[in-house]
Protein backbone atom coordinates (compact mmCIF):
# COMPACT_ATOMS: atom_id res chain seq x y z
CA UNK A 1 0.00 0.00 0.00
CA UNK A 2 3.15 2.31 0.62
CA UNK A 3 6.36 3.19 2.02
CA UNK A 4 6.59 3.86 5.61
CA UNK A 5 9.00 6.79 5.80
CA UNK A 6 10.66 5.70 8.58
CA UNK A 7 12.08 2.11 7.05
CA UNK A 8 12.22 1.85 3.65
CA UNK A 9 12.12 -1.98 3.84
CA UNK A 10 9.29 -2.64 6.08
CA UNK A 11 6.22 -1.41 3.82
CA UNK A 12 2.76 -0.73 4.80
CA UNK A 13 1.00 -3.66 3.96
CA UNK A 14 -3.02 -4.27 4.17
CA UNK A 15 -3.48 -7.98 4.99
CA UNK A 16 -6.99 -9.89 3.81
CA UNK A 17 -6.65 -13.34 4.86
CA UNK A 18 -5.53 -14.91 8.07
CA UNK A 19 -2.51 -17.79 8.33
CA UNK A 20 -5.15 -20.76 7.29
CA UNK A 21 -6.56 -19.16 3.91
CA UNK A 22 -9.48 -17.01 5.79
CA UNK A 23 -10.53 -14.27 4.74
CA UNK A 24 -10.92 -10.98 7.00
CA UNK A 25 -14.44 -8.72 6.30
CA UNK A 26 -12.21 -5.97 6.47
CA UNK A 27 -8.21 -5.72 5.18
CA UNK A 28 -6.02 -5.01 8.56
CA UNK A 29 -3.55 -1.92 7.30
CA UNK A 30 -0.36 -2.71 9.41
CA UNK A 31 2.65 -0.38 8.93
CA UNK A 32 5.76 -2.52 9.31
CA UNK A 33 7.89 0.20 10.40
CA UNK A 34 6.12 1.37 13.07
CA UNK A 35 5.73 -1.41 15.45
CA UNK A 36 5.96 -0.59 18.95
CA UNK A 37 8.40 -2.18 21.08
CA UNK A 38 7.72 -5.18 22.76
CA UNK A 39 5.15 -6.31 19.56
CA UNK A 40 6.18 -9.62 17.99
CA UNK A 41 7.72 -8.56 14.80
CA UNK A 42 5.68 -8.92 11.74
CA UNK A 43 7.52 -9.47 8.68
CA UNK A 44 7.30 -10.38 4.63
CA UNK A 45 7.89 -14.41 4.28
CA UNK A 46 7.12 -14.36 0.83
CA UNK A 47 5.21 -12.32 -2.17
CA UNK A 48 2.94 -14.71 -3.27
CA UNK A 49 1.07 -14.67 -6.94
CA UNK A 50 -2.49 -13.28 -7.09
CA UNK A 51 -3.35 -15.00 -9.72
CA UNK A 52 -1.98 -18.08 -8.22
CA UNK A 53 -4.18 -17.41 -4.89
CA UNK A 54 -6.95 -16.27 -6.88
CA UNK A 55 -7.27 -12.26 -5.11
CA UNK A 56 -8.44 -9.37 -7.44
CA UNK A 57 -5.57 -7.26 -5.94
CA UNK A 58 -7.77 -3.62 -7.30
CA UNK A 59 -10.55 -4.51 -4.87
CA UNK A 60 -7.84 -3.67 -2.29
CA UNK A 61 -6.29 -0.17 -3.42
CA UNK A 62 -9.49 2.04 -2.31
CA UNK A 63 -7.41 5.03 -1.06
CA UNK A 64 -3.98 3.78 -1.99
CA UNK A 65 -2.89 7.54 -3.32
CA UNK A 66 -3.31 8.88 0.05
CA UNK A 67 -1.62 6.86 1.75
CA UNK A 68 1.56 6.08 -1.07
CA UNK A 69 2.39 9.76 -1.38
């Protein structure tokens, strides 16, 4: 979703499903440079393919050109 201005690596990321496939009524937005001390880290694993996992990725960017700028 963007670049968190703090970290350059650790990207703001909106997540839709949970660790077992589920999906989540509404996308969590979770800013992976700005986690508060004493969080368990959250980090990237792996990109995976949309296509592969079958997610129509533009039903997720509502209000992506606020927040990437």
């Amino acid at each position: 979703m963007g670049v968190s201005h703090t970290q350059r690596l650790k990207p703001v990321v909106k997540v839709i499903t949970g660790p077992r496939g589920e999906s989540y009524p509404t996308p969590i937005r979770i800013d992976l440079g700005g986690q508060a001390a004493g969080d368990s880290e959250r980090i990237i694993k792996k990109a995976l393919d949309p296509l592969q996992e079958r997610v129509n990725v533009a039903m997720f960017l509502d209000g992506i050109h606020e927040e990437a700028a």
